[in-house]
C-alpha atoms as a PDB file:
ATOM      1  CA  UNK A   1     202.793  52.895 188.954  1.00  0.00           C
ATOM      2  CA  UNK A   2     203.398  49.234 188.089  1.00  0.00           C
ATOM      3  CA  UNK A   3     205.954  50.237 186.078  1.00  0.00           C
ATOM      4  CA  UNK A   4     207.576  51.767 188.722  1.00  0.00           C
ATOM      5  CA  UNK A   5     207.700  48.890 190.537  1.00  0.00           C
ATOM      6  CA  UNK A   6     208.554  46.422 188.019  1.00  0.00           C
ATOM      7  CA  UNK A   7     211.882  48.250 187.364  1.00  0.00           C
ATOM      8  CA  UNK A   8     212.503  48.594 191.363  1.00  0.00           C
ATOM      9  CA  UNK A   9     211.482  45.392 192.957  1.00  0.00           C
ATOM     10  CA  UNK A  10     213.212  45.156 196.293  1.00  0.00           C
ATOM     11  CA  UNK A  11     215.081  48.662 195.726  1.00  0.00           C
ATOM     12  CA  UNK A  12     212.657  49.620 198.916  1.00  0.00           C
ATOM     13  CA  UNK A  13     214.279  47.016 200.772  1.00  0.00           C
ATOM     14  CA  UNK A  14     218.238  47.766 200.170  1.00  0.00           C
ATOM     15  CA  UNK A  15     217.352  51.202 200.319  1.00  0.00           C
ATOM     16  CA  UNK A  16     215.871  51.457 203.710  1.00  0.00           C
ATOM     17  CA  UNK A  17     218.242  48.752 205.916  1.00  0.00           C
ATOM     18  CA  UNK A  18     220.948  51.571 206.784  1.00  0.00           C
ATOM     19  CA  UNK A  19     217.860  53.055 208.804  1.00  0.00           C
ATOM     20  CA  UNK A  20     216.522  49.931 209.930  1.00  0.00           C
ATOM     21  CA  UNK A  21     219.983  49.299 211.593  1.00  0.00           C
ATOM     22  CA  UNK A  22     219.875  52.994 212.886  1.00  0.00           C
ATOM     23  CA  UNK A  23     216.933  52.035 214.644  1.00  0.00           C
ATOM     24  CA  UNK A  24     217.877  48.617 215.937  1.00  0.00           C
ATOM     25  CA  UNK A  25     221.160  50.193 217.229  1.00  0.00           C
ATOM     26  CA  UNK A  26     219.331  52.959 219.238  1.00  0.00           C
ATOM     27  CA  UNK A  27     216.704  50.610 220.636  1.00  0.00           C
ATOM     28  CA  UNK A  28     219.709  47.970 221.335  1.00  0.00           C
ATOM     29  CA  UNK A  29     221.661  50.727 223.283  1.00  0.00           C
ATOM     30  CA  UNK A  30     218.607  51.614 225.176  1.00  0.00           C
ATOM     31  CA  UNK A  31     216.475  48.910 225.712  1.00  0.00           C
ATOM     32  CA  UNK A  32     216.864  48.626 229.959  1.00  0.00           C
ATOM     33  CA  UNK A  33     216.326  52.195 230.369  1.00  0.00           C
ATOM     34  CA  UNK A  34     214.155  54.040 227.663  1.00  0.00           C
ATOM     35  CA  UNK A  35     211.911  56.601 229.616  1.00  0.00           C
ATOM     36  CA  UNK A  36     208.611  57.783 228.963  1.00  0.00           C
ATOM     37  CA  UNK A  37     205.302  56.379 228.760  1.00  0.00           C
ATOM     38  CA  UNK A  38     204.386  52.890 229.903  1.00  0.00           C
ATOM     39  CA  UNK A  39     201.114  50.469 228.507  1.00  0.00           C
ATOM     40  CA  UNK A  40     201.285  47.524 230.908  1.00  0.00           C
ATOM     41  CA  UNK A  41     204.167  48.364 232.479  1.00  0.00           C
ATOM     42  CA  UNK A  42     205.767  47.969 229.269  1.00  0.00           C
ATOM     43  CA  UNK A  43     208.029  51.174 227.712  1.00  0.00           C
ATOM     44  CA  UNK A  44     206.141  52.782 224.580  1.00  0.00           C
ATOM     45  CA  UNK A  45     209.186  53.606 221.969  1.00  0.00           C
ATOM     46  CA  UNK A  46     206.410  55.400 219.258  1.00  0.00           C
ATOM     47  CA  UNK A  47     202.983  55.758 218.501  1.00  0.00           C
ATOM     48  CA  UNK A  48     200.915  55.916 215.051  1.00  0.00           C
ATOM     49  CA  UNK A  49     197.428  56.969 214.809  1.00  0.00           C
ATOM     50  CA  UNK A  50     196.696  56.062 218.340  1.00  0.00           C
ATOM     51  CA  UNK A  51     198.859  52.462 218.220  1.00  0.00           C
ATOM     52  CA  UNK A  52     201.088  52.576 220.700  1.00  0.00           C
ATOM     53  CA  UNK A  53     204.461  50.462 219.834  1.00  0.00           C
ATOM     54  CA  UNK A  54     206.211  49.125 222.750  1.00  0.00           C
ATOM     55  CA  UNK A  55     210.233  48.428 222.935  1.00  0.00           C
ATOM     56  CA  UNK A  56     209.334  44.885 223.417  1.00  0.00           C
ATOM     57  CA  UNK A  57     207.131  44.843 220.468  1.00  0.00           C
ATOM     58  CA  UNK A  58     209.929  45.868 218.046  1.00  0.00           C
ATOM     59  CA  UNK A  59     212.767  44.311 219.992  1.00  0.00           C
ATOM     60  CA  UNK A  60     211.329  40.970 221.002  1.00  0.00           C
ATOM     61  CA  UNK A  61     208.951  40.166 218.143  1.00  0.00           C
ATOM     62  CA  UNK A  62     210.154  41.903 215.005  1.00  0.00           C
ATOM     63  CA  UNK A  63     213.727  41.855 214.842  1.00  0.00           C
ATOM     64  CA  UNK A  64     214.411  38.158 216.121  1.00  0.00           C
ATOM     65  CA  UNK A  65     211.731  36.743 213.844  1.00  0.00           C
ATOM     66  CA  UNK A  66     213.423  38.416 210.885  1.00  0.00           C
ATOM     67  CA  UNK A  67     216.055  40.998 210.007  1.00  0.00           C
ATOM     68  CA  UNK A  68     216.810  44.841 211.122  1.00  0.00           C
ATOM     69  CA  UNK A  69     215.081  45.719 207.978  1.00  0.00           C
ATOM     70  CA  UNK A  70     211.455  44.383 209.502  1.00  0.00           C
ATOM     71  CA  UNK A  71     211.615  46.932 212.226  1.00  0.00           C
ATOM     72  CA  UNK A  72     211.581  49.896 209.952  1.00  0.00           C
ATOM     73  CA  UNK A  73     209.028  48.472 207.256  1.00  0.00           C
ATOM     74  CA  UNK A  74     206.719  47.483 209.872  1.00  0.00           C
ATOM     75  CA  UNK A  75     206.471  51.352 211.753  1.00  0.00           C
ATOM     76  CA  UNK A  76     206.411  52.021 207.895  1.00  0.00           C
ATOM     77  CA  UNK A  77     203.883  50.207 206.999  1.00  0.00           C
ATOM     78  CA  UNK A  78     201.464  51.159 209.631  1.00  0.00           C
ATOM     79  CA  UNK A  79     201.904  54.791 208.609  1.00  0.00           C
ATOM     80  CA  UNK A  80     200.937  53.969 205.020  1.00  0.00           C
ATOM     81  CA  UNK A  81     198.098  52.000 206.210  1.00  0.00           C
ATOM     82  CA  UNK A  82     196.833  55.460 207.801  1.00  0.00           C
ATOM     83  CA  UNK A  83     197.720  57.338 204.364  1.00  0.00           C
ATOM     84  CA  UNK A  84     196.866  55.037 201.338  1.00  0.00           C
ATOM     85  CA  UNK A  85     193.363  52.772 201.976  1.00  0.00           C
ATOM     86  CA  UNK A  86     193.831  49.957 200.783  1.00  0.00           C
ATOM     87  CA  UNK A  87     190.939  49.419 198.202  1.00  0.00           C
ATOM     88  CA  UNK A  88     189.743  46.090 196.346  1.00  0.00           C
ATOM     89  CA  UNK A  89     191.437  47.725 193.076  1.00  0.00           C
ATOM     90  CA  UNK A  90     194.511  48.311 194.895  1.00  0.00           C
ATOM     91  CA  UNK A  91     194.374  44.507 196.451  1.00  0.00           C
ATOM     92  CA  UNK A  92     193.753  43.210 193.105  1.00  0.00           C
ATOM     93  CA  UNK A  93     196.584  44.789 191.416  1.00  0.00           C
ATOM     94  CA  UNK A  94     198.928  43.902 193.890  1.00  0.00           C
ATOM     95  CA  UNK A  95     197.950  40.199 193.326  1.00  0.00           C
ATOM     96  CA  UNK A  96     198.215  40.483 189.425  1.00  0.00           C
ATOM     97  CA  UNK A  97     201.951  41.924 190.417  1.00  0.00           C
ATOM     98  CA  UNK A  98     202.985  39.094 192.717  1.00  0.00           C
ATOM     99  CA  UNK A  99     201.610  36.395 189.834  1.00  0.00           C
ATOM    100  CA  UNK A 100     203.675  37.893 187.867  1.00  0.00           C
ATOM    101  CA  UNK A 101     206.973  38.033 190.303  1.00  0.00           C
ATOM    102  CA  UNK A 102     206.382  34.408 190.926  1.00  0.00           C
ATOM    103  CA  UNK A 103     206.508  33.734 187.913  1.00  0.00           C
ATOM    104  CA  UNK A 104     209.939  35.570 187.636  1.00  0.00           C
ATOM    105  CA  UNK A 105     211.133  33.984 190.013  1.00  0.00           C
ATOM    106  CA  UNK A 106     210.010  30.560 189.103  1.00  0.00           C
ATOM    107  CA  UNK A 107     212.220  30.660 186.077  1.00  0.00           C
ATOM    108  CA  UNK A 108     215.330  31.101 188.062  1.00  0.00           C
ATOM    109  CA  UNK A 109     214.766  29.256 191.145  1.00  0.00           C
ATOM    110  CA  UNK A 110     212.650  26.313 190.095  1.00  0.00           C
ATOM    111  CA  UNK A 111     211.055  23.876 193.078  1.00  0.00           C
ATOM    112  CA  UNK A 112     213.355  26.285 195.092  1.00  0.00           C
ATOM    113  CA  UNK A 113     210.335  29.466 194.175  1.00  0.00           C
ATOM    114  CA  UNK A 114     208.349  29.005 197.645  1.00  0.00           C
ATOM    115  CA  UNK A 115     211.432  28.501 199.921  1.00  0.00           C
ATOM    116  CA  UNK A 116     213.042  31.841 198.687  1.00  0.00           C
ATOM    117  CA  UNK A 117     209.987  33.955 198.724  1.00  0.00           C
ATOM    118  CA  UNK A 118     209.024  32.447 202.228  1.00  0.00           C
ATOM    119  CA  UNK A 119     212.474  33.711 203.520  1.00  0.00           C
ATOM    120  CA  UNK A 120     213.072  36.876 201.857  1.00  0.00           C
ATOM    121  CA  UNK A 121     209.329  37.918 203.205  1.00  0.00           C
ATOM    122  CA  UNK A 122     209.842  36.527 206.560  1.00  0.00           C
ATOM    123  CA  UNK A 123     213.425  38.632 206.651  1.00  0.00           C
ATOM    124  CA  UNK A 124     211.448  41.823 206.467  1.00  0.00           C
ATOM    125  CA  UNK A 125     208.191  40.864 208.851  1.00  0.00           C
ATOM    126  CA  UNK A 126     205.794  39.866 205.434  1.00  0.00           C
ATOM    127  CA  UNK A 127     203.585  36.773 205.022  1.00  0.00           C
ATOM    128  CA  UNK A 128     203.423  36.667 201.623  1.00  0.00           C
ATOM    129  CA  UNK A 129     204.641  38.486 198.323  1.00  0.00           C
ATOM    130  CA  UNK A 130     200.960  39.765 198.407  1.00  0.00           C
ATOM    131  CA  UNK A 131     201.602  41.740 200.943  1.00  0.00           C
ATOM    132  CA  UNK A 132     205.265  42.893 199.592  1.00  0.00           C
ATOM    133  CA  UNK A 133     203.342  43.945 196.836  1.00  0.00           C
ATOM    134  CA  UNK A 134     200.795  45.693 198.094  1.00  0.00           C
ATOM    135  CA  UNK A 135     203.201  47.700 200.781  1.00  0.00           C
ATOM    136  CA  UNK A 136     205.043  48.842 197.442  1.00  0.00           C
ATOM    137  CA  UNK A 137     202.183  49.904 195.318  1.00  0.00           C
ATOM    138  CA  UNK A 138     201.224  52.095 198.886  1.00  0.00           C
ATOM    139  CA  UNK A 139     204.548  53.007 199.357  1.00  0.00           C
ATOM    140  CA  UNK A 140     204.663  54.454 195.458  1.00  0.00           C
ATOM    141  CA  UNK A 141     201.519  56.311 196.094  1.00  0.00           C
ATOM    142  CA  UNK A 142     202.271  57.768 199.001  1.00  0.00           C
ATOM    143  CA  UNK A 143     205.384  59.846 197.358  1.00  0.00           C
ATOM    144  CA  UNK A 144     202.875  60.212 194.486  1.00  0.00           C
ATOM    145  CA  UNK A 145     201.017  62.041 196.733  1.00  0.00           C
ATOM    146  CA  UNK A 146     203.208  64.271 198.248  1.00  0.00           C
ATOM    147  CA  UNK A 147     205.000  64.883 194.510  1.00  0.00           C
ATOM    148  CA  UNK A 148     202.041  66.045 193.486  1.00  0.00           C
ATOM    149  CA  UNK A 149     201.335  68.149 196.280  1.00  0.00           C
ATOM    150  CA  UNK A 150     204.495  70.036 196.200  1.00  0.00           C
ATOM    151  CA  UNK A 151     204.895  70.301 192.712  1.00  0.00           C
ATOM    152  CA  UNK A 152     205.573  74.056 192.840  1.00  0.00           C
ATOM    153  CA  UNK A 153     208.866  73.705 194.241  1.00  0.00           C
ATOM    154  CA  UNK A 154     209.793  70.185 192.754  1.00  0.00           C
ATOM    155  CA  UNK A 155     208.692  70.412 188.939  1.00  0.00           C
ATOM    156  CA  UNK A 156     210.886  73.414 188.011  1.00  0.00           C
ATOM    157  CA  UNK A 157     214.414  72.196 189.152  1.00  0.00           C
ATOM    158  CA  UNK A 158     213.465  68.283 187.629  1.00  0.00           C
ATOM    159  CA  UNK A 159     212.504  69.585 184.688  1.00  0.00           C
ATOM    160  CA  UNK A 160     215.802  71.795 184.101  1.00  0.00           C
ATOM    161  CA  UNK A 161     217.845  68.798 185.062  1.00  0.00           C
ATOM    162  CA  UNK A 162     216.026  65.977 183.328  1.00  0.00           C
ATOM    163  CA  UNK A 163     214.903  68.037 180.391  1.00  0.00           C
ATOM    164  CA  UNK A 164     211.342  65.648 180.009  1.00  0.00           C
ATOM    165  CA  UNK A 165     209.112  66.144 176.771  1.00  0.00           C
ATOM    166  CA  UNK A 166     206.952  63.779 174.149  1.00  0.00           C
ATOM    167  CA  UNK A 167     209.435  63.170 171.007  1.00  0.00           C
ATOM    168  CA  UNK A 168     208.241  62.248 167.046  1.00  0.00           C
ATOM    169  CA  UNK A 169     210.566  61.482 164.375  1.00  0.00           C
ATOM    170  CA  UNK A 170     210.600  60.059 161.092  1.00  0.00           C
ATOM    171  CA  UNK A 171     213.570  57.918 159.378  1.00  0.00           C
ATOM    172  CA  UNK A 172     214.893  57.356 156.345  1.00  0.00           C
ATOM    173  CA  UNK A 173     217.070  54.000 157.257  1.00  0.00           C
ATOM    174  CA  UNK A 174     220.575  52.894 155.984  1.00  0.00           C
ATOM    175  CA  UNK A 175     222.702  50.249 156.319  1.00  0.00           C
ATOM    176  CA  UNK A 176     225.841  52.195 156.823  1.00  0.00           C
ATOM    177  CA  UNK A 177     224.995  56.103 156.836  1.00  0.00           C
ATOM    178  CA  UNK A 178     228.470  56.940 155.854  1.00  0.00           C
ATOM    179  CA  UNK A 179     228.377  54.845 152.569  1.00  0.00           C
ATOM    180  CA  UNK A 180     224.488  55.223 151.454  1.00  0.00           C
ATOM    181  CA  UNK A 181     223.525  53.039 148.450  1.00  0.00           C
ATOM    182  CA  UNK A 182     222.241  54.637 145.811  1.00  0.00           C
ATOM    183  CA  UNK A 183     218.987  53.221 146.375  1.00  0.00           C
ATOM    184  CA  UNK A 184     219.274  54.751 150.046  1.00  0.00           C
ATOM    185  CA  UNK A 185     220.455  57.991 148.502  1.00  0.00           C
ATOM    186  CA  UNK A 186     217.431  58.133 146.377  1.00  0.00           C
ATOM    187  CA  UNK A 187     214.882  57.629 149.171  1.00  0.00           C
ATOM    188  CA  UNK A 188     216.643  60.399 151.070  1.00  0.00           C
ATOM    189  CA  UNK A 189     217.115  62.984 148.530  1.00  0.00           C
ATOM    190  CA  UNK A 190     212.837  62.598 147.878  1.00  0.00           C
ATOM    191  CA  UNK A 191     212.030  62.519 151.758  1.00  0.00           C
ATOM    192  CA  UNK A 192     214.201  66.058 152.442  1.00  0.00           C
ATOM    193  CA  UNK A 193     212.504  67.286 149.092  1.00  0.00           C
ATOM    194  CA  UNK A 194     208.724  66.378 150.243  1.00  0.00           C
ATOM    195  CA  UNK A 195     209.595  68.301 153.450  1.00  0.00           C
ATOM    196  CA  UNK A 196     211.509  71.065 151.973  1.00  0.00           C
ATOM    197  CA  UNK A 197     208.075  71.435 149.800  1.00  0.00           C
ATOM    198  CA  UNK A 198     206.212  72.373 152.932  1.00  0.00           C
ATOM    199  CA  UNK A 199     203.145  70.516 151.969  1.00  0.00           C
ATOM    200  CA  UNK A 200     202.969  68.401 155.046  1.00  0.00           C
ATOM    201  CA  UNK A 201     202.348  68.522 158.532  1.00  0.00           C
ATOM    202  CA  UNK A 202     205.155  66.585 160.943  1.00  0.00           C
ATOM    203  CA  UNK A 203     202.406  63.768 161.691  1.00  0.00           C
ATOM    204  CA  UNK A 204     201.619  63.524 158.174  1.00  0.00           C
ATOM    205  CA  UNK A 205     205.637  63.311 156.520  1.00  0.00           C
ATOM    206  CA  UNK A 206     206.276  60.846 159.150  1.00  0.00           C
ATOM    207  CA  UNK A 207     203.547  58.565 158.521  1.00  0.00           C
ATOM    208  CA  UNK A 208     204.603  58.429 154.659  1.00  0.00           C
ATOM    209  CA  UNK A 209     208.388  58.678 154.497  1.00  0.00           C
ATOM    210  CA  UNK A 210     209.118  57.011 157.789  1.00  0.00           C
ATOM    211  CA  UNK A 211     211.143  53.600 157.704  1.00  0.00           C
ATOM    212  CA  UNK A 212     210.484  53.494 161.428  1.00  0.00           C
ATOM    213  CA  UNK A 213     206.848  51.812 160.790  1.00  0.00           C
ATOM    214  CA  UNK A 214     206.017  51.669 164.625  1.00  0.00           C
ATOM    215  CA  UNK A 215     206.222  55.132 165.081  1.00  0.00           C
ATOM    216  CA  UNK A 216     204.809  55.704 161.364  1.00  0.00           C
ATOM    217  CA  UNK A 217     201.612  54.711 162.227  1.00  0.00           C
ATOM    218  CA  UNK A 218     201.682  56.685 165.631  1.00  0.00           C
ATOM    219  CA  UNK A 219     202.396  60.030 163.596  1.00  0.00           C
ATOM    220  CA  UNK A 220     206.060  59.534 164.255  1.00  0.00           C
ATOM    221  CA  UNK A 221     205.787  59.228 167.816  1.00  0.00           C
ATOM    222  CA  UNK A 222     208.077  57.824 170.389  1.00  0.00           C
ATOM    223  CA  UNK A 223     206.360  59.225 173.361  1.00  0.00           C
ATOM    224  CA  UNK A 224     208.254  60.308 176.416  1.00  0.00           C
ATOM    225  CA  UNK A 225     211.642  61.783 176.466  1.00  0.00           C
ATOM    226  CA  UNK A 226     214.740  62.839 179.034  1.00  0.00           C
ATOM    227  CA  UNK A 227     218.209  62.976 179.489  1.00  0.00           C
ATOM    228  CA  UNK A 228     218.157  59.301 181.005  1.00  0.00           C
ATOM    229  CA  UNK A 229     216.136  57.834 178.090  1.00  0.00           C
ATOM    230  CA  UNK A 230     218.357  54.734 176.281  1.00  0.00           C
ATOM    231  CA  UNK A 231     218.249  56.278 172.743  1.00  0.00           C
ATOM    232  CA  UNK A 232     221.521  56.864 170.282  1.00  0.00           C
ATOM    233  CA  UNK A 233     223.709  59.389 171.318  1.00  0.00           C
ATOM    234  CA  UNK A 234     223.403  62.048 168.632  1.00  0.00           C
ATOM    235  CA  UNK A 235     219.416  61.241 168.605  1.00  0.00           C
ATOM    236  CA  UNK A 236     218.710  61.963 172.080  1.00  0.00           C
ATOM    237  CA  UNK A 237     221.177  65.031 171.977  1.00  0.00           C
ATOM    238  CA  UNK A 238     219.030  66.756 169.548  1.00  0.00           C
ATOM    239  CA  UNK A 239     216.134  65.616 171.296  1.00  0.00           C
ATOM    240  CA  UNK A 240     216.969  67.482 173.888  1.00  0.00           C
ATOM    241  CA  UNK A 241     218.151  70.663 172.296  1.00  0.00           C
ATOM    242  CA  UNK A 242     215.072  71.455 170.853  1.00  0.00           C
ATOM    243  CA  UNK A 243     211.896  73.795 172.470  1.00  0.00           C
ATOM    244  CA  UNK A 244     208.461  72.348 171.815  1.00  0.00           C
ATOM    245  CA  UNK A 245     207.251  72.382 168.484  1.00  0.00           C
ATOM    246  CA  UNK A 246     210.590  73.192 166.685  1.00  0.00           C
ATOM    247  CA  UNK A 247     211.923  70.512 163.966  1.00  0.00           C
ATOM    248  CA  UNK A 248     215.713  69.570 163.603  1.00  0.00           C
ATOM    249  CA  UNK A 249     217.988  69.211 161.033  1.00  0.00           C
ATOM    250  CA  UNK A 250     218.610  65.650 159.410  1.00  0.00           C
ATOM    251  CA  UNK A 251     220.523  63.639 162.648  1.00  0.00           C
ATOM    252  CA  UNK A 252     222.972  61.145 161.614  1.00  0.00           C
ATOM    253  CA  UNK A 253     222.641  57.940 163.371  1.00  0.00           C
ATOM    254  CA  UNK A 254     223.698  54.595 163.338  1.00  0.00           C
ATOM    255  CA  UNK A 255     220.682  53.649 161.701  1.00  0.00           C
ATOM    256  CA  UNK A 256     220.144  56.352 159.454  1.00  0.00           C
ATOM    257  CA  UNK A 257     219.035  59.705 159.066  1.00  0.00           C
ATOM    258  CA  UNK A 258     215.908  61.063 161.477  1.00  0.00           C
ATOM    259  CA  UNK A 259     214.090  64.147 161.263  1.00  0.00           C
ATOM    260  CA  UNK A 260     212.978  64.701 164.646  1.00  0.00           C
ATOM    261  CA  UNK A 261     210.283  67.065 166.827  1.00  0.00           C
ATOM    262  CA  UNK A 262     208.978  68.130 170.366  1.00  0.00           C
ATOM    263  CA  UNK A 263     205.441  67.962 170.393  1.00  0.00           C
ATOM    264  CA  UNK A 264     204.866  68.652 174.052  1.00  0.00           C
ATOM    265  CA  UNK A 265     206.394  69.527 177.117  1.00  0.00           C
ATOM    266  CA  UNK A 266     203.377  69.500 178.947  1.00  0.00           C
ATOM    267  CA  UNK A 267     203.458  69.410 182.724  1.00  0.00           C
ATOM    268  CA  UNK A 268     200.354  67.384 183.279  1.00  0.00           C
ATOM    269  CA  UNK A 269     201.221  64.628 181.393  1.00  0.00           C
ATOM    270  CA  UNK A 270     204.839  63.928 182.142  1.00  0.00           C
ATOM    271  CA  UNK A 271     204.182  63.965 185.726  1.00  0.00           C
ATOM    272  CA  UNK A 272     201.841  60.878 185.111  1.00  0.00           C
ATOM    273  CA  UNK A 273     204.735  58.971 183.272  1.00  0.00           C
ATOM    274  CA  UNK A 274     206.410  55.883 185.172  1.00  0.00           C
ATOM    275  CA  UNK A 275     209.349  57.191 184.198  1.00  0.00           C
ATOM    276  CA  UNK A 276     208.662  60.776 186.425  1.00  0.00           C
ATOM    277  CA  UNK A 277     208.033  59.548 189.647  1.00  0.00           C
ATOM    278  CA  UNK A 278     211.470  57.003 188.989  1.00  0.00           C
ATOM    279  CA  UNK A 279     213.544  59.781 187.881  1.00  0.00           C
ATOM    280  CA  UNK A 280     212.692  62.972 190.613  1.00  0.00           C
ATOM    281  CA  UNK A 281     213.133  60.538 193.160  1.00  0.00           C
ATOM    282  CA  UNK A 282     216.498  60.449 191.651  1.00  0.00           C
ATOM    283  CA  UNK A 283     216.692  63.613 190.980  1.00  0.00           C
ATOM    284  CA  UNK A 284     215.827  64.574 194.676  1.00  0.00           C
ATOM    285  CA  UNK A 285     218.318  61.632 196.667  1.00  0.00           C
ATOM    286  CA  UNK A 286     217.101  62.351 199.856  1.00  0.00           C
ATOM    287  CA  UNK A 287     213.231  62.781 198.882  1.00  0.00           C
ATOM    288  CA  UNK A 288     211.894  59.577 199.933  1.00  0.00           C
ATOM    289  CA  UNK A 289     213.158  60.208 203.621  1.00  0.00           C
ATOM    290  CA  UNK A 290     211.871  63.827 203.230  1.00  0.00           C
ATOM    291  CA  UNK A 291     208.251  62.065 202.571  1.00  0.00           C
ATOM    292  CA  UNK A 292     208.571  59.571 205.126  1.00  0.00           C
ATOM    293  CA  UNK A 293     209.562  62.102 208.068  1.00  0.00           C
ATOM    294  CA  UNK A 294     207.096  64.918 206.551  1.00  0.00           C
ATOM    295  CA  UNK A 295     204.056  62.246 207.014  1.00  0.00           C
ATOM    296  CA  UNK A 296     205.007  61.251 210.273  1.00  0.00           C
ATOM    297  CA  UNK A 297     204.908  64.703 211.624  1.00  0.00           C
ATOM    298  CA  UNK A 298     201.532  64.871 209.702  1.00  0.00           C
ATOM    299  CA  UNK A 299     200.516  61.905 211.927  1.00  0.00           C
ATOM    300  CA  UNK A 300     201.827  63.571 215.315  1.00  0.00           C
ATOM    301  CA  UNK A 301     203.927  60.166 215.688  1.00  0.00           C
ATOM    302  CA  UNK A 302     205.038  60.681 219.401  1.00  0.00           C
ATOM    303  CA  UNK A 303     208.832  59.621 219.972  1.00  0.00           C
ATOM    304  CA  UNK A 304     209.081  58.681 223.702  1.00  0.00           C
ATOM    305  CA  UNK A 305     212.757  58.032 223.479  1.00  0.00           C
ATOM    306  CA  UNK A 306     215.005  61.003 222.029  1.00  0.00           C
ATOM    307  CA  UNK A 307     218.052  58.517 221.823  1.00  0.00           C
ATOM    308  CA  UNK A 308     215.699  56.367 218.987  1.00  0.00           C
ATOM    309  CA  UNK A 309     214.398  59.838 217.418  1.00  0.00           C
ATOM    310  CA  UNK A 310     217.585  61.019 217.052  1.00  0.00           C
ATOM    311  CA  UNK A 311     218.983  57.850 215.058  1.00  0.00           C
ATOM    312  CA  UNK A 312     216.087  57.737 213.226  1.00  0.00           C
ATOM    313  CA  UNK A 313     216.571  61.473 211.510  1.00  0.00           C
ATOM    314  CA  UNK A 314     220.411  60.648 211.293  1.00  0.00           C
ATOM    315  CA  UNK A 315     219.292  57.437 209.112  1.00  0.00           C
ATOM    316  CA  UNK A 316     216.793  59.589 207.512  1.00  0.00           C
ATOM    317  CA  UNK A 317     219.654  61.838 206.995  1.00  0.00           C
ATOM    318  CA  UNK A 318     217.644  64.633 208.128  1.00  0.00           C
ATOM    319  CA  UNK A 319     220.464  66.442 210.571  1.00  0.00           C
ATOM    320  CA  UNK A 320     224.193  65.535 210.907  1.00  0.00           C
ATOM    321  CA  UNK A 321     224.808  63.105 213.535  1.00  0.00           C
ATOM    322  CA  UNK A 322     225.816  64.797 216.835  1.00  0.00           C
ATOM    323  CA  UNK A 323     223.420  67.602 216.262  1.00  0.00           C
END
């Protein structure tokens, strides 16, 4: 999961301000007259969990003291907070992720480091990059959740598309692959003979005859594999031709010549790579929304303004607008 994270930090944010605005807009068009209940004499636009969330709470509190964005990560946030506990091991790794973020930043922005965190968290209704973090790592295991759930119907189309499985290979290297030496040619013409012989396994030719000595010592492994992984061209083409447990020809690369296998395309394990949640998210554009609006109705979030409910699928992109 912190991987996850690491390659997507404020992708949550950009991604979710078209239906922040959606929301602002609705409330802003409706604030003098939105009907339904009333706690104080004050409108109630939702409710989570048993929270009720008044019009003046979002409008007067939330979006002045920050941006659009604020309002929609804050109703967010209190749904995650009924989802995803929030455990000491969940606290702690959030705090080992914004170290590390301020640290990021630091080299970029200097003296400058506090200033710009202060205002990019107050801009979406966050004290601290604690927090930020911590609303991210919930916010990742929250589609975790419902991935996992629902695997049934999302594995099989991801898995046509992306193509994932766990790669090995071993290399004989050249300079120029085109124009071997004749020391190069040598080494070559004994590795295809040792595996023409048939008198080792995959794991244990690659280990030997592999010029690639981090994935030697691994057996030849790479580890996980799809169609978005940033490997050579003709490498990752044959990668993904081949069924589990099949071996290639010799692939020409840049660097050489690679004999290459599948050695799993195991379901349980891909779908517990970084790189799996990142990618059928992708895969699936609309997915996160689908998440978001599927737990809500889990919840029994009571809209008291249709105006605002309405918006908020449109943003969600849920129905057309107008429907």
């Amino acid at each position: 999961m912190k991987e996850f994270i690491k390659k997507n930090w404020f992708v949550a944010v950009v991604a979710v301000l078209f239906v922040c605005m959606a929301i602002f807009f609705a409330y802003d068009q409706n604030k003098d007259n939105l009907p339904g209940k009333k706690v104080n004499g004050k409108d109630v636009v939702f409710s989570i969990g048993g929270q009720n969330f008044t019009a003046d709470d979002l409008y007067e509190e939330y979006y002045p003291s920050g941006s659009a964005d604020a309002v929609y990560m804050l109703s967010q946030r209190l749904l995650l907070d009924q989802i995803v506990k929030t455990t000491d091991a969940l606290e702690e790794e959030a705090e080992v992720m914004a170290e590390q973020y301020y640290n990021y930043f630091s080299q970029y922005y200097g003296t400058s480091t506090d200033a710009f965190i202060e205002v990019n968290m107050k801009a979406i209704g966050l004290e601290s990059l604690n927090d930020y973090c911590l609303y991210n790592l919930k916010l990742q295991q929250m589609y975790t959740d419902y991935i996992n759930e629902n695997l049934d119907t999302l594995y099989e189309p991801f898995a046509k598309e992306y193509k994932p499985r766990y790669v090995s290979h071993a290399l004989v290297m050249m300079d120029d692959p085109k124009k071997p030496t004749a020391e190069e040619k040598t080494a070559f013409d004994e590795a295809k003979k040792a595996w023409e012989s048939g008198e080792y396994t995959f794991a244990e030719f690659a280990k030997k005859y592999s010029d690639d000595t981090t994935s030697a010592v691994q057996e030849g492994s790479i580890g996980y594999v799809d169609k978005d992984s940033s490997l050579v061209e003709p490498f990752l083409d044959a990668c993904l031709l081949l069924e589990e447990g099949q071996v290639s020809e010799w692939i020409e690369s840049e660097y050489g010549y690679h004999l290459i296998t599948v050695t799993s395309m195991d379901q349980a394990k891909i779908v517990e790579e970084p790189e799996f949640l990142e990618h059928i998210l992708t895969f699936n554009a609309n997915l996160e929304n689908e998440v978001f609006w599927a737990e809500l109705e889990a919840k029994n979030v009571k809209f008291n303004d249709t105006v605002v409910e309405q918006k908020i699928k449109e943003g969600l992109g849920l129905i057309k607008e107008g429907e």
